[in-house]
N, C-alpha and C. Protein backbone atom coordinates (compact mmCIF):
# COMPACT_ATOMS: atom_id res chain seq x y z
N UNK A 1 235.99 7.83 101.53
CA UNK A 1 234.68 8.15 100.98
C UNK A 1 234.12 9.35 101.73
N UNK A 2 233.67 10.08 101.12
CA UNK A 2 232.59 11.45 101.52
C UNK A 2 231.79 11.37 101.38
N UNK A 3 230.83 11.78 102.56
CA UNK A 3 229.60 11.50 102.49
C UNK A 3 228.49 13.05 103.26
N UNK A 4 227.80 13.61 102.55
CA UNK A 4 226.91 14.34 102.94
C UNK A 4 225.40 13.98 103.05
N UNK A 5 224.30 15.13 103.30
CA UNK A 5 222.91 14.49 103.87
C UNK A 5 222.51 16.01 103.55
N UNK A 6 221.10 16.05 103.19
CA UNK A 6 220.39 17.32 103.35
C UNK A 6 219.15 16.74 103.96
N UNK A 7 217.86 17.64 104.75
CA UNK A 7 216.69 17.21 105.10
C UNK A 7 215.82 17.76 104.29
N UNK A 8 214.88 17.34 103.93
CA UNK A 8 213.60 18.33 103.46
C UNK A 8 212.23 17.64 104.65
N UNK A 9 211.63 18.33 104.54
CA UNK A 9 210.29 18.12 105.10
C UNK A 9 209.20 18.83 104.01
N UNK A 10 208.15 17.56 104.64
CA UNK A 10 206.35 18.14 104.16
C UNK A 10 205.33 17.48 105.03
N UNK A 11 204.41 17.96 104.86
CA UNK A 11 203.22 17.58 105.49
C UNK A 11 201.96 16.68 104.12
N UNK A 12 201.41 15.58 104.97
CA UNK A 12 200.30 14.67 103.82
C UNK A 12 199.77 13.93 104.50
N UNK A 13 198.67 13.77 103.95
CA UNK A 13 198.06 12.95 104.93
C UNK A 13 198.04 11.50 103.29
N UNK A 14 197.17 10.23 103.92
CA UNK A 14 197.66 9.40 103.47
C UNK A 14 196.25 7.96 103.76
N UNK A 15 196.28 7.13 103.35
CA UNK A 15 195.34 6.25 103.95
C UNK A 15 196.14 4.76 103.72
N UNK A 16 196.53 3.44 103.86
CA UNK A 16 196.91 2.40 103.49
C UNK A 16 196.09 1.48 103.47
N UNK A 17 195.45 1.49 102.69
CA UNK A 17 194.21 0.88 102.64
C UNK A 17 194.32 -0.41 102.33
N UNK A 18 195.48 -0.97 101.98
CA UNK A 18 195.76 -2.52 101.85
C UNK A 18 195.95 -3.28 103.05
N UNK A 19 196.17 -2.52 104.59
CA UNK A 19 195.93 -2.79 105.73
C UNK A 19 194.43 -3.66 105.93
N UNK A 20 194.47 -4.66 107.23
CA UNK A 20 193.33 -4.71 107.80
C UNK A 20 192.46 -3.80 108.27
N UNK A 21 191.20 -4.09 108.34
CA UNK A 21 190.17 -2.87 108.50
C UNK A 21 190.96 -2.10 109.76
N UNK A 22 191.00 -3.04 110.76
CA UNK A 22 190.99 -2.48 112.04
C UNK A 22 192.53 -1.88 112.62
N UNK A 23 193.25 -1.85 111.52
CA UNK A 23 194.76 -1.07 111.52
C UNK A 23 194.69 0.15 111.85
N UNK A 24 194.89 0.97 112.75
CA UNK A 24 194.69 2.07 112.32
C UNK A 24 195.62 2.96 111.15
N UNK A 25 196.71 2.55 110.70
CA UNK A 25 197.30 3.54 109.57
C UNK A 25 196.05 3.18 108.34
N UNK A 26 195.50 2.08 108.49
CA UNK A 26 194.12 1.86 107.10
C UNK A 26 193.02 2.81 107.50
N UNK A 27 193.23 3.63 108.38
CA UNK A 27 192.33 5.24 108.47
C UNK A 27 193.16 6.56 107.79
N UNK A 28 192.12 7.70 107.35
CA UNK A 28 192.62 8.54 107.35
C UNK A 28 193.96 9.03 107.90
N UNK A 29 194.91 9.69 108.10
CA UNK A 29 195.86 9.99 108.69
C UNK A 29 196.75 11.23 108.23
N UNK A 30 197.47 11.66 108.78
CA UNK A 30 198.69 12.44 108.15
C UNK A 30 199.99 12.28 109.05
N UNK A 31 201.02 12.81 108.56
CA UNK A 31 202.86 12.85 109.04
C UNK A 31 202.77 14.11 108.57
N UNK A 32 203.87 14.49 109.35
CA UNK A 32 204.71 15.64 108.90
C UNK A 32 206.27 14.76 108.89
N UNK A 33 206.08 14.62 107.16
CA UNK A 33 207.48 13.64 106.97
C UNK A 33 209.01 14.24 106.88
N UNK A 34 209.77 13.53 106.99
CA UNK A 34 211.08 14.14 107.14
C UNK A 34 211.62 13.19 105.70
N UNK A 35 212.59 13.87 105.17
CA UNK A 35 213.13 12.90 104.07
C UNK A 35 214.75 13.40 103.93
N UNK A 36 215.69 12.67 104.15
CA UNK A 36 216.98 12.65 103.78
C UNK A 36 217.46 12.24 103.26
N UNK A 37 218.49 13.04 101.92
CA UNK A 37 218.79 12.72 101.10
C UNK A 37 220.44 12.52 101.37
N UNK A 38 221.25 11.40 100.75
CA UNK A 38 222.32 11.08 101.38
C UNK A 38 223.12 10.85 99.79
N UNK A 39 224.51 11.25 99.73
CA UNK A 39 225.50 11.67 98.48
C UNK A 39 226.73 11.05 99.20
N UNK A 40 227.58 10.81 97.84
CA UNK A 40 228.89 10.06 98.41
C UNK A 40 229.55 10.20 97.29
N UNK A 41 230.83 10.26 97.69
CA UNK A 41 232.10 10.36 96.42
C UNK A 41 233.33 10.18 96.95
N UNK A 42 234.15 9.53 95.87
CA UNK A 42 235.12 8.52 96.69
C UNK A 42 236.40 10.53 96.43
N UNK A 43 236.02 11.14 95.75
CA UNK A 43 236.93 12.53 95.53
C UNK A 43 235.88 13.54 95.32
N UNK A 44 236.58 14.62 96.00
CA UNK A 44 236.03 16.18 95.87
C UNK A 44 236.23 16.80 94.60
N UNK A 45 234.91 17.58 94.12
CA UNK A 45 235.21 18.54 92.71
C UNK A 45 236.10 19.64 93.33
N UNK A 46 236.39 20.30 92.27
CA UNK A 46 236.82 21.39 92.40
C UNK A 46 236.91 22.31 93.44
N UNK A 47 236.07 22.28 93.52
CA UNK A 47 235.67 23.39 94.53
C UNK A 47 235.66 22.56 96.28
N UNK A 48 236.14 21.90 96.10
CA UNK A 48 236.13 20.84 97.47
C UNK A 48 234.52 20.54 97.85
N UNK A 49 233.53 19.83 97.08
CA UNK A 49 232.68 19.60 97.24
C UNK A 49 232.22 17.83 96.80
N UNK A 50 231.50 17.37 97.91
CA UNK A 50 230.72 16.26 97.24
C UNK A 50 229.58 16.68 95.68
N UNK A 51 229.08 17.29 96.11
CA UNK A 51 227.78 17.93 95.52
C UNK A 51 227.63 19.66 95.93
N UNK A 52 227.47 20.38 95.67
CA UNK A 52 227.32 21.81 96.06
C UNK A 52 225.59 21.62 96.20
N UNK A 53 225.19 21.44 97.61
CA UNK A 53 224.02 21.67 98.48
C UNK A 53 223.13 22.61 96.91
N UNK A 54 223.04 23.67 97.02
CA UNK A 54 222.44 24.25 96.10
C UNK A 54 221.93 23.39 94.83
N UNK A 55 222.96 22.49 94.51
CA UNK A 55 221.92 21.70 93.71
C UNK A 55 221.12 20.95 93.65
N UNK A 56 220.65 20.30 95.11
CA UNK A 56 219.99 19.53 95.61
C UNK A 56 218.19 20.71 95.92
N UNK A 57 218.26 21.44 95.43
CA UNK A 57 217.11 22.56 95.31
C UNK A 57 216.17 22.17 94.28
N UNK A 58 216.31 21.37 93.20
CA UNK A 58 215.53 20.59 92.71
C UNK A 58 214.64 19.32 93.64
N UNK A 59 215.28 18.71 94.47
CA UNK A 59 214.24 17.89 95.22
C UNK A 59 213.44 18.69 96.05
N UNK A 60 213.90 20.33 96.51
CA UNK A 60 212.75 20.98 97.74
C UNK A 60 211.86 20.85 96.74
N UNK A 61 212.31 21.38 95.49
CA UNK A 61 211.15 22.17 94.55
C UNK A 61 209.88 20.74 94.39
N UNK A 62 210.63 19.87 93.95
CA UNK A 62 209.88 18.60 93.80
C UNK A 62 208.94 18.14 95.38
N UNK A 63 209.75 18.51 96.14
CA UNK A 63 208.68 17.58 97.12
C UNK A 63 207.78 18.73 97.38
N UNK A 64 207.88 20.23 97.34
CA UNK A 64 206.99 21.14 97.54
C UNK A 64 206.11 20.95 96.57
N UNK A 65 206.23 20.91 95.03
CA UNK A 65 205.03 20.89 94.49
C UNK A 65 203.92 19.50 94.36
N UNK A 66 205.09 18.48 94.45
CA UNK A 66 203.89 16.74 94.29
C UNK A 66 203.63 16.29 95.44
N UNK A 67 204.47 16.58 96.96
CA UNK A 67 203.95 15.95 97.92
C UNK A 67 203.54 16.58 98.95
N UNK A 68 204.09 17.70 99.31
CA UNK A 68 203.83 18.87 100.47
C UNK A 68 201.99 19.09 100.53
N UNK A 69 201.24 18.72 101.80
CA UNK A 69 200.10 19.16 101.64
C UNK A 69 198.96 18.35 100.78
N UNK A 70 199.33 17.68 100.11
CA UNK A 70 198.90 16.40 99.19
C UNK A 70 198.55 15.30 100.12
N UNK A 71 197.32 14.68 99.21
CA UNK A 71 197.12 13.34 99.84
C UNK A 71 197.59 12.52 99.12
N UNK A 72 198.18 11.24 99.47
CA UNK A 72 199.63 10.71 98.99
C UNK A 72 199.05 10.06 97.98
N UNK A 73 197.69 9.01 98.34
CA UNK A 73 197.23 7.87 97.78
C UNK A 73 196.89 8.65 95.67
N UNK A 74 196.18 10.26 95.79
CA UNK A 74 196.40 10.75 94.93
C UNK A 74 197.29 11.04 93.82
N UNK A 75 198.36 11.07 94.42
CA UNK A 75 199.47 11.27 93.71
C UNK A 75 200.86 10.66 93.53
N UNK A 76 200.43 9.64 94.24
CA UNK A 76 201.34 8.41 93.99
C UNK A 76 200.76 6.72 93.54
N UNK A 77 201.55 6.30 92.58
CA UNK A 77 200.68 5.38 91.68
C UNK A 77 201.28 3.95 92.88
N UNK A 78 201.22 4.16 93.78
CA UNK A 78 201.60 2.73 94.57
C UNK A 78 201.03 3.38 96.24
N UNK A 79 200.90 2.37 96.93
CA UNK A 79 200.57 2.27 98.12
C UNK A 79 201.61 3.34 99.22
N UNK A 80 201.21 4.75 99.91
CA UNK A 80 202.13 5.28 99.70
C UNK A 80 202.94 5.31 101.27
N UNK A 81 203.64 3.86 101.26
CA UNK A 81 204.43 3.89 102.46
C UNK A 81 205.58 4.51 102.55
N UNK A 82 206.48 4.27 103.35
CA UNK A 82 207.64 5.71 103.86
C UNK A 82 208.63 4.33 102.90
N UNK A 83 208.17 3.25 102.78
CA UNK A 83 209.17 1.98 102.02
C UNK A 83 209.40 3.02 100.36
N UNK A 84 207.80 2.70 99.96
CA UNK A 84 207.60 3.03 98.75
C UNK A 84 208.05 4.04 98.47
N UNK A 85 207.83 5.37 99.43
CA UNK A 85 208.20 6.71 98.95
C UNK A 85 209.72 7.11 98.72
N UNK A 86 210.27 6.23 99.78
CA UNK A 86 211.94 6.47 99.70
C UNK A 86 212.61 6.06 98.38
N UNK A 87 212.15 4.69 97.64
CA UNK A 87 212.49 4.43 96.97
C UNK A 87 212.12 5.19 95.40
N UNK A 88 211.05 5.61 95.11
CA UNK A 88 210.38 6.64 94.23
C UNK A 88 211.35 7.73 94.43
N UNK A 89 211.49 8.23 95.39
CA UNK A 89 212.30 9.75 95.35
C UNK A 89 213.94 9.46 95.23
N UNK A 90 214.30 8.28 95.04
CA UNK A 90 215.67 7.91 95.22
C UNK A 90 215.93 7.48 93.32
N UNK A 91 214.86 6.63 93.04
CA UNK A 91 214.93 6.70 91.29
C UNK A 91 214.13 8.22 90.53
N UNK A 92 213.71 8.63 91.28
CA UNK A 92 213.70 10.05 90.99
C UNK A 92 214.81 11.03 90.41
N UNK A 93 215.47 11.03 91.19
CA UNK A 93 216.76 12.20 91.48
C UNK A 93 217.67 11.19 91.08
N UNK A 94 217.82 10.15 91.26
CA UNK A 94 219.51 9.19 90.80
C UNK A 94 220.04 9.66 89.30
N UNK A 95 218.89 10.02 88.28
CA UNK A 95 219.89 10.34 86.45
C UNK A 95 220.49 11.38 87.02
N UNK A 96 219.88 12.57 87.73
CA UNK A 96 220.61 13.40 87.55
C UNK A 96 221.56 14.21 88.85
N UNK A 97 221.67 13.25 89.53
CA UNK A 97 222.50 13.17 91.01
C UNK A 97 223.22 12.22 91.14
N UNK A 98 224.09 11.60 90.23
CA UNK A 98 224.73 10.35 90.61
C UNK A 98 225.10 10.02 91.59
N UNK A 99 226.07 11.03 92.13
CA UNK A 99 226.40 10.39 93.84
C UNK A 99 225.47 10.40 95.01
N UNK A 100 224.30 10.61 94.58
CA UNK A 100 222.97 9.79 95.50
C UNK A 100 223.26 8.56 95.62
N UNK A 101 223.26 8.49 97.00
CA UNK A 101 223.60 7.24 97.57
C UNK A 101 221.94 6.44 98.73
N UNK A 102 221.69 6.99 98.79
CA UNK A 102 220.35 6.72 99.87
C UNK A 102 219.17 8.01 99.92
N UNK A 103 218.27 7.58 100.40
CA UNK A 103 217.25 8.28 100.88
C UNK A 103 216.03 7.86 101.92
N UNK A 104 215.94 8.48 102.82
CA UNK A 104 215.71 8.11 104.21
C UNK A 104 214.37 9.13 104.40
N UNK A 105 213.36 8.39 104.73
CA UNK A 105 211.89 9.00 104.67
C UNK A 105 211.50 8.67 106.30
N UNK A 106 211.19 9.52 107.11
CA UNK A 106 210.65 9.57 108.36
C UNK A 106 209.09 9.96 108.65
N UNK A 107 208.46 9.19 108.67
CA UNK A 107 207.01 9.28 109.25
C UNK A 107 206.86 10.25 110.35
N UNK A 108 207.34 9.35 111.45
CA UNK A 108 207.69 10.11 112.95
C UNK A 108 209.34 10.48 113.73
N UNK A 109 209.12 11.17 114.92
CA UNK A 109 210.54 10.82 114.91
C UNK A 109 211.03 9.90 115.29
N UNK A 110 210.33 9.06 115.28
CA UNK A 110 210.68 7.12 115.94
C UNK A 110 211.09 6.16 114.71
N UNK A 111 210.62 6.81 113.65
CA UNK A 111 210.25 5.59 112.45
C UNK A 111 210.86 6.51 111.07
N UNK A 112 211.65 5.38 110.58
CA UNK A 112 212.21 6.05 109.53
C UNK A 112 212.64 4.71 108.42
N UNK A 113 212.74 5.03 107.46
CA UNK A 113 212.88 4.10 106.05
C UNK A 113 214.07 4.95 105.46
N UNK A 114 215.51 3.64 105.31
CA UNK A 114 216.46 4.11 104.74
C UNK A 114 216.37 3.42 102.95
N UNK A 115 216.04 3.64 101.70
CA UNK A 115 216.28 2.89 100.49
C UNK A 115 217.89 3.58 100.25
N UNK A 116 218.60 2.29 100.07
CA UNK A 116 219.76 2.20 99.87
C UNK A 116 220.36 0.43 99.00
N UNK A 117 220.05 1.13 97.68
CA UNK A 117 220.39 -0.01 96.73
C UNK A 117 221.40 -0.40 96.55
């Protein structure tokens, strides 16, 4: 099996407001998130590739325009944890990335969410 990874990053701030009052992530906040996207194929195309990187330029484009700089709770129709988000950006991109295999959303560099169905 082959397996590749690209990173993207953005910046958002965020509120979780389904927290207890006295949580602090149920305050204002922001990340500068990290998100990795992870591909697998049991054989190489043509060109000896899992995926040719370049096509994975549709998710910068995507996370630059809906999440980069955005406040999350705005623009995402669910509570917007690094759980939730991984999994949204993973049925996102899966029609037309099949060998998407995972996607891995990092808050900090301590804390990270792998969705892997």
């Amino acid at each position: 099996m082959y397996k590749i990874s690209k990173q993207f990053s953005f910046s958002a701030s965020h509120v979780l407001d389904q927290l207890d009052e006295g949580h602090p992530c149920a305050r204002l906040h922001g990340h500068n998130y990290k998100v990795k996207v992870y591909l697998q194929a049991e054989m190489l195309d043509g060109y000896g590739f899992v995926r040719d990187y370049r096509d994975l330029d549709a998710v910068k484009h995507f996370i630059d325009e809906k999440l980069d700089h955005r406040h999350l709770n705005d623009v995402l129709p669910f509570p917007p944890t690094a759980e939730h988000i991984a999994r949204f950006l993973y049925e996102q991109f899966k029609p037309e990335l099949p060998e998407l295999s995972a996607v891995e959303v990092c808050e900090t560099p301590q804390t990270s969410c792998l969705y892997e169905p």
